[in-house]
Protein backbone atom coordinates (compact mmCIF):
# COMPACT_ATOMS: atom_id res chain seq x y z
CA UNK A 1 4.44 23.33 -18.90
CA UNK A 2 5.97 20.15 -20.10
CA UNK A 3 6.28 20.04 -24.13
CA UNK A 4 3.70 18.78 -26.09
CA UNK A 5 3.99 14.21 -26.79
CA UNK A 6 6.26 13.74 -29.87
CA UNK A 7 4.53 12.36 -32.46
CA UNK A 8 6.30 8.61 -33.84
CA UNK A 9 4.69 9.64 -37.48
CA UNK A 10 6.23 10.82 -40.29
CA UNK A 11 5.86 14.52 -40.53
CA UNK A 12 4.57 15.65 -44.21
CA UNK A 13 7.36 17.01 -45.87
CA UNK A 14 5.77 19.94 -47.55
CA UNK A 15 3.92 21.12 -44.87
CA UNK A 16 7.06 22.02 -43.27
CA UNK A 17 8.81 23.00 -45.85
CA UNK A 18 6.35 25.74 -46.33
CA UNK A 19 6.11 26.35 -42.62
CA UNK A 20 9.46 26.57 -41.26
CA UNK A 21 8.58 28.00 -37.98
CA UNK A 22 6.22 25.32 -37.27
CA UNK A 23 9.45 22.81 -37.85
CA UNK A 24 11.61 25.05 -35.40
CA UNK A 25 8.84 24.76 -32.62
CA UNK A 26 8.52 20.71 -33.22
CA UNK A 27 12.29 20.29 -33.27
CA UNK A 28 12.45 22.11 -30.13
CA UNK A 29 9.86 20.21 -28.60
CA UNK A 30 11.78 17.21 -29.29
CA UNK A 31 14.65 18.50 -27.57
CA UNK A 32 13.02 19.62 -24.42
CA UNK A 33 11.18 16.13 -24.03
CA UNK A 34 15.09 14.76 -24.45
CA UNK A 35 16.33 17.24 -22.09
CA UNK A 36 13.34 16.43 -19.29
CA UNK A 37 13.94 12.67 -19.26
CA UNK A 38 17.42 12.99 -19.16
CA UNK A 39 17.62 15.24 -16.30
CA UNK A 40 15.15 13.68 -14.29
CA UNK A 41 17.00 10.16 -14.87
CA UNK A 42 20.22 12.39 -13.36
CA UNK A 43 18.38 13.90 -10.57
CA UNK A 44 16.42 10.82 -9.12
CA UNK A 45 19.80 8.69 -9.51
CA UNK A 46 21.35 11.49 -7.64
CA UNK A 47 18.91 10.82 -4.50
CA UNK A 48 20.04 7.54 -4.70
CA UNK A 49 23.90 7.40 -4.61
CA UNK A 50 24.14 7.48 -0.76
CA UNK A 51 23.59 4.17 -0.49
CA UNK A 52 25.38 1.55 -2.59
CA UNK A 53 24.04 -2.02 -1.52
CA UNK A 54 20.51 -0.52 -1.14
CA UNK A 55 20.76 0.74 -5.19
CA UNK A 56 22.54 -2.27 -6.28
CA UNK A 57 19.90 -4.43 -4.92
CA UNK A 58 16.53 -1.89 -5.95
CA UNK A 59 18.46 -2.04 -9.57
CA UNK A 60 18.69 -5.82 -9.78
CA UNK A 61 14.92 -6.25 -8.48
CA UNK A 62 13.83 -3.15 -11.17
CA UNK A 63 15.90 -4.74 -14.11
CA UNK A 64 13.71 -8.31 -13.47
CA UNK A 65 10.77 -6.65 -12.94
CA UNK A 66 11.04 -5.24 -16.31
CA UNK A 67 12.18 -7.65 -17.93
CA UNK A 68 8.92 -10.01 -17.07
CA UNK A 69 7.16 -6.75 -17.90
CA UNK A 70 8.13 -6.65 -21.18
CA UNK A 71 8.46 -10.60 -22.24
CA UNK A 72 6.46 -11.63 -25.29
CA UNK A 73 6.29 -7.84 -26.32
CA UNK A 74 8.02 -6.96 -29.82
CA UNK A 75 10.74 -4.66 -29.52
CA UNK A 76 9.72 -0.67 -29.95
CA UNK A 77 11.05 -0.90 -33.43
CA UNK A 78 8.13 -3.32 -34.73
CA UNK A 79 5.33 -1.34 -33.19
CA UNK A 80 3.01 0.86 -34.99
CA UNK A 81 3.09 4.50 -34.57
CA UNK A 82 -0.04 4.48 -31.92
CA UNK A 83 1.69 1.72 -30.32
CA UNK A 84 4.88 4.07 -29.87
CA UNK A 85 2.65 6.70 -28.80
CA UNK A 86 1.13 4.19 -25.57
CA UNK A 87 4.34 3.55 -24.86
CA UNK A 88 5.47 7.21 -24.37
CA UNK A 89 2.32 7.96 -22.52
CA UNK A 90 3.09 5.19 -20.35
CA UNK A 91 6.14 6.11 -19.67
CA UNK A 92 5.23 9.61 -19.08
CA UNK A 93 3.00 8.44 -16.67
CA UNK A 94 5.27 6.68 -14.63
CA UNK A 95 7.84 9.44 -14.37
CA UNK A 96 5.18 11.57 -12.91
CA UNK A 97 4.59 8.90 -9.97
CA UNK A 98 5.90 10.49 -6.38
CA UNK A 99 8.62 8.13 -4.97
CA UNK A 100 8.28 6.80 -1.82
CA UNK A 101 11.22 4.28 -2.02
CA UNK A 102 14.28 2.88 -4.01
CA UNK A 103 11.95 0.77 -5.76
CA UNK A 104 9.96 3.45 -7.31
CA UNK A 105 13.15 6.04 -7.96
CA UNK A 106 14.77 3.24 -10.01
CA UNK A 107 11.24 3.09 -11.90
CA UNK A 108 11.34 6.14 -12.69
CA UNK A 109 14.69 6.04 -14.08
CA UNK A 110 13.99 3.21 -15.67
CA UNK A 111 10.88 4.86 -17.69
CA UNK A 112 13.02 8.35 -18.34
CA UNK A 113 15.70 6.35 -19.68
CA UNK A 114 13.49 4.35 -21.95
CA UNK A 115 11.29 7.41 -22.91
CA UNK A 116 14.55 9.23 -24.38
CA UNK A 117 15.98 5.84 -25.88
CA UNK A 118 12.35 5.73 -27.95
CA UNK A 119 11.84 9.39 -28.75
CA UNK A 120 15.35 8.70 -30.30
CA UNK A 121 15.52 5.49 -32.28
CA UNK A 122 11.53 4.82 -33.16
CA UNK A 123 10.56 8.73 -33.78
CA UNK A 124 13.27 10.98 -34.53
CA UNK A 125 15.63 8.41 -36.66
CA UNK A 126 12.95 6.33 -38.84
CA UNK A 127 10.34 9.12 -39.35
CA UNK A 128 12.61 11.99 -39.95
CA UNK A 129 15.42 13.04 -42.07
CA UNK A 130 18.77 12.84 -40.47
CA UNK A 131 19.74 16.10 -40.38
CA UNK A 132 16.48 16.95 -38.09
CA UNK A 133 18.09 14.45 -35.43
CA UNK A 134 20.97 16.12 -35.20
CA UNK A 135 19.58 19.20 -34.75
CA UNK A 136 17.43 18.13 -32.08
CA UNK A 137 20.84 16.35 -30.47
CA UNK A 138 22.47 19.55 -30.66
CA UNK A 139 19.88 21.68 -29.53
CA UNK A 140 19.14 19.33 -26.27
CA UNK A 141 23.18 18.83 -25.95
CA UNK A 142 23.43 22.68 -25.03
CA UNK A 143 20.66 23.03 -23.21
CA UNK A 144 22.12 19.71 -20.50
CA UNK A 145 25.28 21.68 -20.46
CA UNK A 146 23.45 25.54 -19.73
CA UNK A 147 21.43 23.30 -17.03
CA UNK A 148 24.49 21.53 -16.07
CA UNK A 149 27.22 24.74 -16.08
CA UNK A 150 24.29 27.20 -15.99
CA UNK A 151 26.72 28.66 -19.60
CA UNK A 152 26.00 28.32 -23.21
CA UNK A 153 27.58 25.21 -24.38
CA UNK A 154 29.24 26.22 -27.79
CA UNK A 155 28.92 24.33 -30.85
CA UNK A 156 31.81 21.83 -31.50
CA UNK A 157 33.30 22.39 -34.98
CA UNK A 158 34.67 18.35 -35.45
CA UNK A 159 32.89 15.15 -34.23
CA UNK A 160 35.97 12.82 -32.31
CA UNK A 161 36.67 10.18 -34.19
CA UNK A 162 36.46 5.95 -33.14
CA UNK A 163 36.36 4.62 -36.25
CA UNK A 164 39.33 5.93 -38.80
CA UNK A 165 37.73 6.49 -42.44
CA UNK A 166 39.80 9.18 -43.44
CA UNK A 167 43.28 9.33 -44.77
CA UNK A 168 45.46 11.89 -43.30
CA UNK A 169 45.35 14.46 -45.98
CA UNK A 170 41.86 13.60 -47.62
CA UNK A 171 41.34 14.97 -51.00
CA UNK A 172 37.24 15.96 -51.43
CA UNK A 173 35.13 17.53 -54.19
CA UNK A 174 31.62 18.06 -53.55
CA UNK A 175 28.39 15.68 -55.21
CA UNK A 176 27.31 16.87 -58.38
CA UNK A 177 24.12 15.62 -59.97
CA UNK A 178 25.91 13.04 -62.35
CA UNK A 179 26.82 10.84 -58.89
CA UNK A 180 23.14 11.18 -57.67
CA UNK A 181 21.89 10.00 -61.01
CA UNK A 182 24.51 7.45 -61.13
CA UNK A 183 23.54 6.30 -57.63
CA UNK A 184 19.84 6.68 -57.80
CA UNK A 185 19.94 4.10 -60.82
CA UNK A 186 23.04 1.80 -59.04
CA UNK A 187 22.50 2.17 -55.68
CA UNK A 188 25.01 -0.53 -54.93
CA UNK A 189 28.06 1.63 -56.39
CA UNK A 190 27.43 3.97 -52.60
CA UNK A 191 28.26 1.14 -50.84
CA UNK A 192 31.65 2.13 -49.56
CA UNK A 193 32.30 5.50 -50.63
CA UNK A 194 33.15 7.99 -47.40
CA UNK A 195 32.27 11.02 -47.18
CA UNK A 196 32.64 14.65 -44.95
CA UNK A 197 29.09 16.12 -44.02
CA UNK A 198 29.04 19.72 -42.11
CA UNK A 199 25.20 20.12 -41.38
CA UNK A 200 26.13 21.22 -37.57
CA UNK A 201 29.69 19.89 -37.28
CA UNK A 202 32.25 18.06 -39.17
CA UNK A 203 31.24 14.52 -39.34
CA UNK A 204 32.58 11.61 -41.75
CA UNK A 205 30.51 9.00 -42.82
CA UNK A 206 30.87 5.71 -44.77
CA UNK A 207 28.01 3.54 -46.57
CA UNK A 208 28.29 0.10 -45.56
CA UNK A 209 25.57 -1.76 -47.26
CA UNK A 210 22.33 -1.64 -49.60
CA UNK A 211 19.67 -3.87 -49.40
CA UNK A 212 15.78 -4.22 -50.53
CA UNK A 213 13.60 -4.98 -47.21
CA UNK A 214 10.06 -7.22 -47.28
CA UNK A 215 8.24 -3.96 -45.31
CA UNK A 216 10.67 -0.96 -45.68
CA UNK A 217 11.70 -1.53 -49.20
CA UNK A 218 15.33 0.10 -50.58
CA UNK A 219 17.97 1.07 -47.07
CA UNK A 220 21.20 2.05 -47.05
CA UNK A 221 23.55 1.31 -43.79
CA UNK A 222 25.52 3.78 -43.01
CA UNK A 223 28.49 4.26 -40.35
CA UNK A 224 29.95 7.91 -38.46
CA UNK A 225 33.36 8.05 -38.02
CA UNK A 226 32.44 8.95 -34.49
CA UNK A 227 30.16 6.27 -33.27
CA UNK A 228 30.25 2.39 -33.79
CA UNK A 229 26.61 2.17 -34.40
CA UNK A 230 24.86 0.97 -37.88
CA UNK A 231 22.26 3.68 -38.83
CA UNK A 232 19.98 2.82 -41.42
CA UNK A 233 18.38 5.07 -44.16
CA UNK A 234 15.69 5.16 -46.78
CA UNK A 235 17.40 6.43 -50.12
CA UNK A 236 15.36 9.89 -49.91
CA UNK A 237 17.22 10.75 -46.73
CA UNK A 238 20.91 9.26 -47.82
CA UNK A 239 20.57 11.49 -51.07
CA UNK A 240 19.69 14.44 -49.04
CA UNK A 241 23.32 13.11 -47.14
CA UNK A 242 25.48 13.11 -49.57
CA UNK A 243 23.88 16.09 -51.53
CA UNK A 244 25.58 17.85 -49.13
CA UNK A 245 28.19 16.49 -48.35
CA UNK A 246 31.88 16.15 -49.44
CA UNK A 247 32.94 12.80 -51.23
CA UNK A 248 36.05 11.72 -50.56
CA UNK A 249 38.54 10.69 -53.36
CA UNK A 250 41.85 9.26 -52.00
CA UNK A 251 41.18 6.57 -50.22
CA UNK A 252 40.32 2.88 -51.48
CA UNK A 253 36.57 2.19 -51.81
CA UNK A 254 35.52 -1.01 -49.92
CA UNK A 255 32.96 -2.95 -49.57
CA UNK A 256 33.58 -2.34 -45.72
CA UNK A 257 31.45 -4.41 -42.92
CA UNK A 258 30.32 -3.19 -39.83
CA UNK A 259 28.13 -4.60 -37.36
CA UNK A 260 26.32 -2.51 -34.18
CA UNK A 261 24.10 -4.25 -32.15
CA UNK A 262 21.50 -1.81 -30.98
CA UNK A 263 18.66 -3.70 -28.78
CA UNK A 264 17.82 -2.08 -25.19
CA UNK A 265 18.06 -5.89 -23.84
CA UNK A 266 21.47 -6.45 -25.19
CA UNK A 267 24.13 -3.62 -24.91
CA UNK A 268 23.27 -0.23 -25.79
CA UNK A 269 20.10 0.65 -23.39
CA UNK A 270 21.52 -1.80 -20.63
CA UNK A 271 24.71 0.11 -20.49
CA UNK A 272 23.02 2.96 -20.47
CA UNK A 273 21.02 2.11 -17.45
CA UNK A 274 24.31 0.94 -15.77
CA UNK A 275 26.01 4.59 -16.41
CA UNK A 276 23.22 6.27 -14.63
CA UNK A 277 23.34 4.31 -11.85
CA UNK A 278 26.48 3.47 -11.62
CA UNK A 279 28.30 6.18 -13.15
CA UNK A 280 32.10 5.14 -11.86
CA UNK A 281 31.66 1.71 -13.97
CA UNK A 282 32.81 1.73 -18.04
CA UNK A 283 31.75 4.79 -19.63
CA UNK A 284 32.14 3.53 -23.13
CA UNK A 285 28.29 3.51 -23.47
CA UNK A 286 26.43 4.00 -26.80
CA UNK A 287 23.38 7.00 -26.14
CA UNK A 288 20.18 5.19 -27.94
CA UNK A 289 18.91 1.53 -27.78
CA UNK A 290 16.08 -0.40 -29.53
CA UNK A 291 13.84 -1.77 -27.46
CA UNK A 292 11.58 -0.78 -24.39
């Protein structure tokens, strides 16, 4: 039975605080709809392979097709939760379609590809708090690699790191209420400080930037050690961060900038699609985009 749609809106808070069974089960859900579309992106491709110049040319046909598809549409990030919804079911739909050429098995990829990049970037990382995505990475992460290996995959201890943001001996006490105060009244003063979070493995993070948004109101931009992407935050879920986290004290606090581009169209999702297919080319290739 395949799990249950995710749901793009915000979960209530106490509800699952109160319940936190229920929370397992919707986590898990999440990661089995991650796991499904990811292997049956790998599987179709796999059919597919045999034949270079009759993929290269399906692919090139598949990527126009949706391109005029999706012209005039605003990008998954500006639609409404019912919208995301009609877009998963959509997408669902069209991964369920029996393939009777190269045409159609790129579709499909196409639409398992896009459902994970949605499920990730316009339900799991706006509507939830960040620690819940990375359980739901971690939890689909090992169950690819049991697929995969047909073996538990164990837990890694420390994410690798692309961007440096620690010294080499980094000094670290942990938050105390005085900073959260401090930073709840001056949210500005985050902006650079770097810090060591362990909710499922060793990760360093930096805050990057602050600002007050029209619709969303106070975010914070923050930056993993082990990714060059720009997540963005509501304050709730950064002080949840850093509440648990380690703040690091020897090292110079900077107003640091990064920038990560992270639109299906541009880089991430396209070289995405490009490492499924064509899984010999770069495989530098962020795992979420922005638009379907």
């Amino acid at each position: 039975m395949d799990p249950p749609l995710p749901s793009a809106g915000r979960s209530n808070s106490t509800d699952l605080a109160s319940n936190k069974q229920a929370k397992q089960r919707e986590l898990e859900d999440f990661a089995q709809s991650y796991v499904k579309y990811t292997k049956l992106a790998e599987d179709i491709t796999a059919t597919i392979h045999h034949d270079p110049q009759a993929l290269e040319a399906a692919y090139a046909r598949i990527t126009e097709e949706t391109r005029l598809e999706q012209a005039g549409n605003p990008p998954a990030s500006s639609r409404s939760p019912e919208q995301i919804q009609a877009d998963l079911r959509k997408l669902a739909r069209r991964c369920d379609i029996t393939p009777t050429s190269f045409d159609d098995r790129v579709r499909i990829s196409f639409a398992a590809v896009s459902y994970v990049c949605i499920l990730v970037d316009n339900v799991l990382v706006p509507d939830r708090p960040h620690s819940d995505f990375l359980t739901v990475l971690g939890m689909a992460n090992r169950l690819l690699r049991k697929v995969h290996t047909g073996k538990p995959c164990p837990t890694p201890t420390v994410a690798p790191a692309i961007v440096k943001l620690t010294p080499a001996n980094p000094v670290t006490r942990s938050g105390q209420e005085t900073d959260i105060t401090l930073w709840q009244s001056h949210p500005e003063e985050l902006i650079g400080h770097r810090f060591i979070s362990n909710e499922m493995i060793r990760r360093v993070f930096v805050v990057t930037d602050f600002a007050v948004k029209r619709v969303k109101g106070p975010q914070f931009d923050v930056v993993y050690e082990d990714t060059d992407e720009v997540l963005t935050v509501d304050p709730d879920s950064l002080f949840d961060m850093v509440a648990g986290a380690e703040l690091i004290t020897n090292v110079i606090n900077e107003h640091a900038r990064f920038v990560g581009p992270r639109s299906m169209v541009d880089r991430a999702g396209q070289k995405y699609m490009e490492l499924i297919f064509f899984p010999e080319r770069d495989r530098s290739v962020p795992i979420v985009s922005d638009q379907y």
